[in-house]
Protein backbone atom coordinates (compact mmCIF):
# COMPACT_ATOMS: atom_id res chain seq x y z
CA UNK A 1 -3.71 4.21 -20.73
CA UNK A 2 -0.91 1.85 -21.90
CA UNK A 3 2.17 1.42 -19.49
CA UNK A 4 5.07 3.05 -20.38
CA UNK A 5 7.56 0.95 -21.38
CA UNK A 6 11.07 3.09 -20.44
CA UNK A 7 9.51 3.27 -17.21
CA UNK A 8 9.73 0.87 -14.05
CA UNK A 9 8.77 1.26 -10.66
CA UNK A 10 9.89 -0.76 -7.86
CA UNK A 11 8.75 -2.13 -5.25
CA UNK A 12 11.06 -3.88 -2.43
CA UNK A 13 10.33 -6.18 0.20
CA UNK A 14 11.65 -6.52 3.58
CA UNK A 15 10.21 -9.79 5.30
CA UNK A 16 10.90 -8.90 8.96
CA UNK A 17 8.99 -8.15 11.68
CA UNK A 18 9.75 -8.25 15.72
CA UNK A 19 6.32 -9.59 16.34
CA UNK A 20 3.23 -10.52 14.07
CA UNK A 21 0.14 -8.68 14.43
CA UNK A 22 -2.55 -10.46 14.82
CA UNK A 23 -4.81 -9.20 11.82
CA UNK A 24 -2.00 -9.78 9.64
CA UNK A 25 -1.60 -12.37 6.99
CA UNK A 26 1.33 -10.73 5.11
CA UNK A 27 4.47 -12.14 3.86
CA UNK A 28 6.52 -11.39 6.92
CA UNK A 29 8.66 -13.58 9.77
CA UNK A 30 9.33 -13.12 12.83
CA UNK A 31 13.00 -14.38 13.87
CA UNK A 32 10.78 -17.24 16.28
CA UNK A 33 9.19 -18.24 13.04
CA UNK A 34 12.53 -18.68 10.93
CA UNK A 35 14.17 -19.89 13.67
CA UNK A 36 17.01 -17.74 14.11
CA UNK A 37 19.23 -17.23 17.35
CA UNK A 38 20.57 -13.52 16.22
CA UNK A 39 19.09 -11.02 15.63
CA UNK A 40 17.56 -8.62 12.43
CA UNK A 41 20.46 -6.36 12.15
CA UNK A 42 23.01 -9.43 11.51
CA UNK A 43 20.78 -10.52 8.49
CA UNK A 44 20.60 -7.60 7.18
CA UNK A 45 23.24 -7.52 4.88
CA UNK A 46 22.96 -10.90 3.74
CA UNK A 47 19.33 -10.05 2.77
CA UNK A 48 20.64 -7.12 1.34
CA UNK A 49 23.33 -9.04 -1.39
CA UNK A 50 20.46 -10.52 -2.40
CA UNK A 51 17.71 -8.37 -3.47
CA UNK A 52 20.74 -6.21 -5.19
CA UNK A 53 21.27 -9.78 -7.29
CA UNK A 54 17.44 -9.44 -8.17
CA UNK A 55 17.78 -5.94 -9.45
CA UNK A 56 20.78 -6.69 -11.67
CA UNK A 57 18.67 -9.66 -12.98
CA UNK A 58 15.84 -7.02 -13.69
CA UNK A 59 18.36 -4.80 -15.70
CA UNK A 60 18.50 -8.07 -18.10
CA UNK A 61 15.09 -8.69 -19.03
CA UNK A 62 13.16 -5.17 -18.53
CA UNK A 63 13.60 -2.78 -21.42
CA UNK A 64 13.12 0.56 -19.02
CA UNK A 65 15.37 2.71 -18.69
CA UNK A 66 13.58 5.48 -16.13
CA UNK A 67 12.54 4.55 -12.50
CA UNK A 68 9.73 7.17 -11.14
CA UNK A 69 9.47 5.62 -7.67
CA UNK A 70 11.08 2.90 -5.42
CA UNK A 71 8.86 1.66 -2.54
CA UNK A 72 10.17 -0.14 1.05
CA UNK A 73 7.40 -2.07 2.45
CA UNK A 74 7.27 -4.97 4.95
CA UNK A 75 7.49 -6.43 7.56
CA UNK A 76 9.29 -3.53 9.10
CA UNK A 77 11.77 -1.84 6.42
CA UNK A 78 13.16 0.41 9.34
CA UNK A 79 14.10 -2.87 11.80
CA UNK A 80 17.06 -2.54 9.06
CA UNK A 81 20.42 -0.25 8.75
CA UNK A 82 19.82 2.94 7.21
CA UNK A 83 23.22 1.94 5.38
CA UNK A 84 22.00 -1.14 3.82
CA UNK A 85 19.12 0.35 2.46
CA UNK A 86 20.84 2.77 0.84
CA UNK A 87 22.86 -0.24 -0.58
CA UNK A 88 19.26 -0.97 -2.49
CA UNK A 89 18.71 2.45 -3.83
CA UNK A 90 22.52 2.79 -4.74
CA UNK A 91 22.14 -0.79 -7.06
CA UNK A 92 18.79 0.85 -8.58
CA UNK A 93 20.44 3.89 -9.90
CA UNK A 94 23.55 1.68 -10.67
CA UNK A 95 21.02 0.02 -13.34
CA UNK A 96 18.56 2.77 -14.25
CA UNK A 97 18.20 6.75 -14.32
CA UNK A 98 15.83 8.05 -11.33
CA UNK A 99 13.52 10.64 -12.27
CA UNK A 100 14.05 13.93 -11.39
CA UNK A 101 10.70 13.77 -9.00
CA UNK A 102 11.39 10.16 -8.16
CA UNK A 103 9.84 9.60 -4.77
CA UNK A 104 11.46 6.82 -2.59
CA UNK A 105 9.49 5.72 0.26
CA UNK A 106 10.08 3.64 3.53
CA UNK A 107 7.11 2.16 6.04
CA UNK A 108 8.31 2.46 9.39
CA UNK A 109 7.27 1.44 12.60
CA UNK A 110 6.91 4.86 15.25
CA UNK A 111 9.06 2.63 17.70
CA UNK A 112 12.01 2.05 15.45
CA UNK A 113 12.41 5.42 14.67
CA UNK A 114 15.00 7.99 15.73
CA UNK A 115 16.20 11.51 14.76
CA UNK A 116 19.49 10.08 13.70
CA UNK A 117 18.01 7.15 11.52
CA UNK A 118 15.49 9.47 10.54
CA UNK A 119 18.48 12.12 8.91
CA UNK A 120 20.36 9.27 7.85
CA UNK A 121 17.28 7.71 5.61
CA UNK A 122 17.49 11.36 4.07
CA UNK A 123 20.89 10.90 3.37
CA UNK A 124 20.97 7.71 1.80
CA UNK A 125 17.88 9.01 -0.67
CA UNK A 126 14.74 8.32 0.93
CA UNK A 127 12.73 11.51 0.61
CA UNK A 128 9.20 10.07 1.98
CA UNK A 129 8.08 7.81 4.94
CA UNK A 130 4.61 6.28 6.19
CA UNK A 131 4.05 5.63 9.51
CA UNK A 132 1.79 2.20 10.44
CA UNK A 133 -0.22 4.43 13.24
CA UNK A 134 -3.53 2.22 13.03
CA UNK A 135 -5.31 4.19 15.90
CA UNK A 136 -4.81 6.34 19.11
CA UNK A 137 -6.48 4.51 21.50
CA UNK A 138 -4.33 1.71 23.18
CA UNK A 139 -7.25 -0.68 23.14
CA UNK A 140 -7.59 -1.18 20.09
CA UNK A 141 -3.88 -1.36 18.87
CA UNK A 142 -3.90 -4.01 21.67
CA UNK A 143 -7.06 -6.14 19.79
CA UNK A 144 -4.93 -5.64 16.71
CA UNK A 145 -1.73 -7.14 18.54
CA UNK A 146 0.62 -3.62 17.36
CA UNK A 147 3.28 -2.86 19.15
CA UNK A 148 4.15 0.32 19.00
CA UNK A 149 3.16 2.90 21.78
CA UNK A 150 0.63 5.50 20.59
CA UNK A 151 2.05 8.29 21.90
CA UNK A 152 5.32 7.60 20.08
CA UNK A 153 3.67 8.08 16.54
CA UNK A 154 3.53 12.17 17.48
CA UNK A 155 7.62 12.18 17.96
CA UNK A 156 8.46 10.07 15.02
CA UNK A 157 6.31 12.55 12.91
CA UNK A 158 7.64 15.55 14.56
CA UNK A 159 11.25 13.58 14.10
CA UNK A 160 10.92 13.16 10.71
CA UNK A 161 9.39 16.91 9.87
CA UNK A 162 12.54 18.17 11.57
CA UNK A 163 15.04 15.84 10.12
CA UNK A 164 14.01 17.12 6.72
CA UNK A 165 11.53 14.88 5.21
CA UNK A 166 8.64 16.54 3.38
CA UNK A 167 6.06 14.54 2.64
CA UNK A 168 4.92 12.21 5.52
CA UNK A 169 2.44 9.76 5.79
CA UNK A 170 0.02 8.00 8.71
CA UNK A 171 -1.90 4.43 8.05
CA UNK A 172 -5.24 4.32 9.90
CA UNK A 173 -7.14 1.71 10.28
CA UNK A 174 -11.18 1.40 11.15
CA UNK A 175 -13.29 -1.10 11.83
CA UNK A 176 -11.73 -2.79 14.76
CA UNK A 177 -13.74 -4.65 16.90
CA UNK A 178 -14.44 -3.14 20.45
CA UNK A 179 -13.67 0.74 18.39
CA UNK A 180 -16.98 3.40 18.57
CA UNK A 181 -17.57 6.01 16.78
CA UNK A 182 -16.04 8.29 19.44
CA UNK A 183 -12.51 5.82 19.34
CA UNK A 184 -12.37 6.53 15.91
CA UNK A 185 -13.19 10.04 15.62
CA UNK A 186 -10.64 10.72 18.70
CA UNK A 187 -8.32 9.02 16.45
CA UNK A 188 -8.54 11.18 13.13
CA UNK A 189 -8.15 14.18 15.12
CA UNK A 190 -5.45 12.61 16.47
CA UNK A 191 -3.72 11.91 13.03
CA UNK A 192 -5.29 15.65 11.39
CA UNK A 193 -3.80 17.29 14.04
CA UNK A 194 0.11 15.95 13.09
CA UNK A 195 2.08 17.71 10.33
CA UNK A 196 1.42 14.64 7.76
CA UNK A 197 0.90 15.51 4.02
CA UNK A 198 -0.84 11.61 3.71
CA UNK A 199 -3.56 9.41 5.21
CA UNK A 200 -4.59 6.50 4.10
CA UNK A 201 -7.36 4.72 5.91
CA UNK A 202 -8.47 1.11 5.11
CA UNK A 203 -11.13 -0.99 7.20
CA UNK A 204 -10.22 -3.97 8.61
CA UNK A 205 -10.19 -6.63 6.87
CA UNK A 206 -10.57 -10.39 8.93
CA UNK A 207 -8.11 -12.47 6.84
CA UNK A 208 -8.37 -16.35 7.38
CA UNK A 209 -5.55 -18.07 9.07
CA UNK A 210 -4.49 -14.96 11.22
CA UNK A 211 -4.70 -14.29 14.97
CA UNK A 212 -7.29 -12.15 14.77
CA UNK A 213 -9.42 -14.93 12.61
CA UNK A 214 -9.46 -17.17 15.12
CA UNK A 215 -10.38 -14.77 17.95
CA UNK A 216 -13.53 -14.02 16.10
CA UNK A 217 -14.58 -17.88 15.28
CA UNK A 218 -14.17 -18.36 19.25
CA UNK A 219 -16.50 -15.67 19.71
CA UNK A 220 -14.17 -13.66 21.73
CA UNK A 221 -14.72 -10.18 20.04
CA UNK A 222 -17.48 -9.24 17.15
CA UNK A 223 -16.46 -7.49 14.03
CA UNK A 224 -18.62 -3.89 13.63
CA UNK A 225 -21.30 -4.14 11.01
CA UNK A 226 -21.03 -2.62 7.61
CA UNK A 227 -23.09 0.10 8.50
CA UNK A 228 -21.18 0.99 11.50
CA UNK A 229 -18.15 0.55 9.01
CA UNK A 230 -19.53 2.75 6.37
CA UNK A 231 -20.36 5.72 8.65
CA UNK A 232 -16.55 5.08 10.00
CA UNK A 233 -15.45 6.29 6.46
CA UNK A 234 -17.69 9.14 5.89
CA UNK A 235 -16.46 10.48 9.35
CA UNK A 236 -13.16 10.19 8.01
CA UNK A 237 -13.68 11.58 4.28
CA UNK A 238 -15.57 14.61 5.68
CA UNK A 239 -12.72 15.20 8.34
CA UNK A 240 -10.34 14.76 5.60
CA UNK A 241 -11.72 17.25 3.67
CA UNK A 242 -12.41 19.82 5.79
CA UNK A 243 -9.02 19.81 6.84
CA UNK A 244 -7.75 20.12 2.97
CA UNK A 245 -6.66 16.50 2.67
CA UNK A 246 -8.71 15.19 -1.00
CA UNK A 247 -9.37 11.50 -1.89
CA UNK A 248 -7.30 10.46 -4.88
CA UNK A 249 -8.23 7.10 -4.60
CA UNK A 250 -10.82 4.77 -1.98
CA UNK A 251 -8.94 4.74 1.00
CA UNK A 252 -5.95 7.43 0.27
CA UNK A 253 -6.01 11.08 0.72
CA UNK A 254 -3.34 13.65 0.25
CA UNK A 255 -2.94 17.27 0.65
CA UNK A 256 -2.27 18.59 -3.35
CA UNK A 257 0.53 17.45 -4.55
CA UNK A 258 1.37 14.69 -2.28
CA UNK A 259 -0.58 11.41 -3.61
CA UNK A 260 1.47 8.85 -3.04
CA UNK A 261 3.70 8.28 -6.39
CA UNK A 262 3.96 4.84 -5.89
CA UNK A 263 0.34 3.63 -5.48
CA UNK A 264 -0.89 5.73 -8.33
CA UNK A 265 1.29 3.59 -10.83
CA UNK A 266 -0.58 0.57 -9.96
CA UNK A 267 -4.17 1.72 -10.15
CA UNK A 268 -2.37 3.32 -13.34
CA UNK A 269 -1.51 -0.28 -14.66
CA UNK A 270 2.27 0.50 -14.50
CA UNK A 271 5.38 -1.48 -14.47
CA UNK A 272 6.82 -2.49 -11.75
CA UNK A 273 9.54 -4.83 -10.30
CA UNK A 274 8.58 -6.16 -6.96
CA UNK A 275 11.89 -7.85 -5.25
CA UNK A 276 12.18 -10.15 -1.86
CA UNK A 277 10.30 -12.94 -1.32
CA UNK A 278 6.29 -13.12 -2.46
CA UNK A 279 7.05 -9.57 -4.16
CA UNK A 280 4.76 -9.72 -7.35
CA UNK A 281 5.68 -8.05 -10.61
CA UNK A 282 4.02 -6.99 -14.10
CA UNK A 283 5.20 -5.76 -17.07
CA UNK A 284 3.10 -5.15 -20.05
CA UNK A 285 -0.02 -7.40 -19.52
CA UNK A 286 2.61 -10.52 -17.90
CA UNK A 287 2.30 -10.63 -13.99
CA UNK A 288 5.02 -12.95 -11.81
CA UNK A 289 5.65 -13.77 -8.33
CA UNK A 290 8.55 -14.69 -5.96
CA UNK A 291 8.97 -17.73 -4.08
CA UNK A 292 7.65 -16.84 -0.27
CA UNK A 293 9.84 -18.02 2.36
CA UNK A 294 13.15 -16.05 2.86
CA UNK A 295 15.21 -19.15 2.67
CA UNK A 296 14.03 -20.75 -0.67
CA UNK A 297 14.58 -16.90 -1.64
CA UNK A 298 18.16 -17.02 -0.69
CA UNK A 299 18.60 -20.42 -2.49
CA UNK A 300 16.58 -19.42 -5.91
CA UNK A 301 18.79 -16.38 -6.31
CA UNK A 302 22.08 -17.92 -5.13
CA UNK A 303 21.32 -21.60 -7.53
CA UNK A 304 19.48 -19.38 -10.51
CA UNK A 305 19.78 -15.65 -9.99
CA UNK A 306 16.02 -16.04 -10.25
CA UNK A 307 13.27 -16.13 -7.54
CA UNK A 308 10.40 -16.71 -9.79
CA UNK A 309 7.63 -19.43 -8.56
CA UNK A 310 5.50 -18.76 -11.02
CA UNK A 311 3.87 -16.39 -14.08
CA UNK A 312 0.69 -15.53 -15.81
CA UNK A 313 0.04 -13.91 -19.20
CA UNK A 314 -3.06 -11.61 -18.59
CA UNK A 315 -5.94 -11.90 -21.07
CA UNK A 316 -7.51 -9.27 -23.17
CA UNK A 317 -10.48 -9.32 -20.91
CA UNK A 318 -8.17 -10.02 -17.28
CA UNK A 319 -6.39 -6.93 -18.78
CA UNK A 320 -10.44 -4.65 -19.17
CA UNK A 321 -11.50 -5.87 -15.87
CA UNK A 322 -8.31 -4.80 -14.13
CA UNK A 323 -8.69 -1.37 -15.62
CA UNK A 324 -11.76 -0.88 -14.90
CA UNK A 325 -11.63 -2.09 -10.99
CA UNK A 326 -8.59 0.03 -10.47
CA UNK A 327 -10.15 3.06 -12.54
CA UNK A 328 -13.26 3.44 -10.67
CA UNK A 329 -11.49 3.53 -7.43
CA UNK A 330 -10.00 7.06 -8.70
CA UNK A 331 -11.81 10.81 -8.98
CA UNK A 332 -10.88 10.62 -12.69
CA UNK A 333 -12.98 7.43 -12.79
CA UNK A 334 -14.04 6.10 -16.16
CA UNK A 335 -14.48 7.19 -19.79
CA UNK A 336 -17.84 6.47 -20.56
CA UNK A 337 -16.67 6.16 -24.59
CA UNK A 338 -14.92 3.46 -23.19
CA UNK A 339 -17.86 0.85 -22.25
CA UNK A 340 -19.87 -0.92 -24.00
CA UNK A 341 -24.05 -0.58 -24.48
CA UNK A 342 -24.86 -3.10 -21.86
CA UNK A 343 -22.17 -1.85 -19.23
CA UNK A 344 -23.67 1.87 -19.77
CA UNK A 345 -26.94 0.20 -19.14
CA UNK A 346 -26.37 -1.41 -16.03
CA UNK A 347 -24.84 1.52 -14.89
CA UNK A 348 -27.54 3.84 -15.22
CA UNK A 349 -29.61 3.23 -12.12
CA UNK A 350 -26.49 3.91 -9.68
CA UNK A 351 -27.08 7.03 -11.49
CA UNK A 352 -29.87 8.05 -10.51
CA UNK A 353 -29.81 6.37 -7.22
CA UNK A 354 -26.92 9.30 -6.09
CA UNK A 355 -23.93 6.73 -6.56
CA UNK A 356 -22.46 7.88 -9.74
CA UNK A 357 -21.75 11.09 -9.75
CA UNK A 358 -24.92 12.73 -12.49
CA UNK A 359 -22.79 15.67 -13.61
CA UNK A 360 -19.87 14.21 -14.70
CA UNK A 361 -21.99 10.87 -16.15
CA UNK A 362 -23.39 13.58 -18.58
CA UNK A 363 -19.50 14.96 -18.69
CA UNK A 364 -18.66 11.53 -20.23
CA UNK A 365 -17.49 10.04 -16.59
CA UNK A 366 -18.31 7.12 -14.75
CA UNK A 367 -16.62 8.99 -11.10
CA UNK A 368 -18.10 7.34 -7.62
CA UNK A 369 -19.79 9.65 -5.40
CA UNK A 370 -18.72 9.67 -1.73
CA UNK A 371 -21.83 7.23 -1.18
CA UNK A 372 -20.90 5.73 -4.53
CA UNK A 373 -17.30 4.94 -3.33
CA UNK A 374 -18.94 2.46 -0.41
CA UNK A 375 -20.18 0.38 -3.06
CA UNK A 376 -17.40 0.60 -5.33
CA UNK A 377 -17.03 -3.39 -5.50
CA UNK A 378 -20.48 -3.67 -5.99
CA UNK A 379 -20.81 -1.51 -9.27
CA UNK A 380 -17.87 -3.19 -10.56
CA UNK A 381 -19.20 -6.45 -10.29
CA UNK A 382 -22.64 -5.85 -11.12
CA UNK A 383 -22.34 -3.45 -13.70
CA UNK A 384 -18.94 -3.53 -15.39
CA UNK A 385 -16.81 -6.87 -15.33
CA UNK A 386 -19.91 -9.09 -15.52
CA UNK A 387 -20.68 -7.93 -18.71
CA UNK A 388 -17.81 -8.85 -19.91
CA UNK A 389 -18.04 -11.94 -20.31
């Protein structure tokens, strides 16, 4: 599927955070780390000013006309005024039209929420929120270094349900070392049992450099093995399930009609704009990223209006292997018509092992079984991109 051009989603990044967690390794600061004496809130609107200068330079150079979804992530989007968000989506429509069904998102953290910021998100044109919940158990949002209090994650859902926001999303997490099987089932009941439209559910992932990193090369804590893992997510996809929450991609489930906009026009190979420092980009087959730190941000767009650090012009083949990693991760999965003889090939014995599913293979689709899905980076290497080269 070629992007469409008139279109442009955006995605906008809000660097802050009170305190890192420790299995982090995203873009984010802490005021300690940018060594500032005041705090979030005065920032804000300085911050502000300038991601609304990187939206008006967007208006120059993208030819869309039509923005389908506009995406707050972090850091912690809701550590800033309700107001000065707004100011964001206010410069977006100032540039563009916003679909009639354009969903506009905000992560938030279940401690900075209240009923008032909650209505006035609504007000200023946010219309969904996800909610960093990670787990139920205090245990193991206390290996994962999150702050937030567990039980706090019920009232900001109930908040937001009564303040008028319809779809609402929770972000699990599994994996974490010192979590059973009973933790983690506790903790999708926990989560099923909220009025949320979303889940998504990713396993932990040990980045190097972080917190968490180091706590496992001292030997302090042991990371699950991947069977343990594995039988983590089939707990979670049959609980999903059941409760009439389907997978529209790996780690994302939605009741009908409430997949997440947003995501689905990456693993779509969109546009998008991402704006705020490190925020990557692409636009027809060219891909760009922003300078990292907050303050070479500030002095890229103030000096040059642009916060560029650097580009790439995807190849032919960079462009096949992209489609075909993001593809399989969907139910839709892959037109067979649209691989070659030694791809089909390889592809065959996952097959007729169970992990492709056999009835829509003969259908004319390459779709992942749920046993299939737990391999997914497997088949793609071994069956798909290899052979392209």
């Amino acid at each position: 599927m070629e992007a469409r051009a008139d279109h442009l989603a955006f995605y906008i990044h809000i660097p802050y955070c009170v305190k890192r967690c420790g299995y982090c390794d995203f873009n984010t600061y802490t005021p300690a780390e940018l060594q500032i004496q005041s705090s979030l809130e005065v920032i804000s609107n300085d911050y502000i000013d300038l991601l609304v200068q990187e939206i008006t330079k967007s208006a120059e150079v993208s030819e869309a006309k039509f923005v389908p979804s506009i995406f707050f992530g972090g850091g912690t989007p809701t550590l800033m005024q309700p107001s000065d968000l707004g100011r964001v989506i206010a410069a977006i429509k100032s540039h563009y039209t916003l679909t009639d069904d354009c969903e506009i998102t905000i992560e938030a953290n279940p401690d900075t929420v209240s009923l008032a910021m909650l209505s006035q998100l609504l007000e200023v044109g946010f219309n969904r929120i996800s909610f960093g919940m990670q787990s139920a158990l205090p245990h193991v949002l206390a290996v994962l270094d999150r702050t937030h209090n567990p039980d706090n994650v019920e009232k900001a859902v109930l908040a937001a349900r009564s303040a008028g926001f319809k779809e609402v999303s929770v972000d699990l997490i599994y994996g974490t070392p010192g979590e059973s099987m009973e933790d983690w089932e506790l903790t999708l009941d926990t989560a099923l049992a909220l009025p949320v439209t979303h889940i998504s559910a990713y396993a932990l992932i040990v980045e190097d450099g972080t917190k968490l990193a180091a706590r496992v090369k001292r030997g302090e804590i042991v990371i699950p093995d991947d069977d343990e893992t594995a039988d983590k997510y089939i707990l979670a996809d049959n609980k999903f399930r059941s409760a009439g929450l389907d997978w529209y991609e790996l780690s994302n489930w939605s009741k009908p009609g409430s997949e997440c906009k947003h995501n689905l026009f990456y693993w779509y190979g969109e546009n998008w704009w991402g704006a705020g420092p490190g925020a990557h980009s692409h636009i027809n087959g060219r891909r760009w990223w922003n300078v990292k730190h907050p303050a070479t941000y500030k002095e890229k767009i103030l000096s040059t209006g642009d916060p560029t650090q650097d580009s790439e012009i995807l190849s032919a083949i960079e462009r096949e292997e992209e489609r075909l990693l993001l593809n399989i991760r969907l139910p839709r999965g892959i037109q067979r018509a649209s691989l070659n003889a030694e791809q089909l090939a390889k592809l065959l014995p996952f097959v007729e092992s169970g992990h492709l599913s056999k009835e829509l293979w003969e259908a004319g689709q390459v779709t992942l079984t749920q046993n299939g899905r737990l391999l997914a980076d497997k088949i793609v290497r071994d069956a798909l991109t290899e052979s392209l080269l």
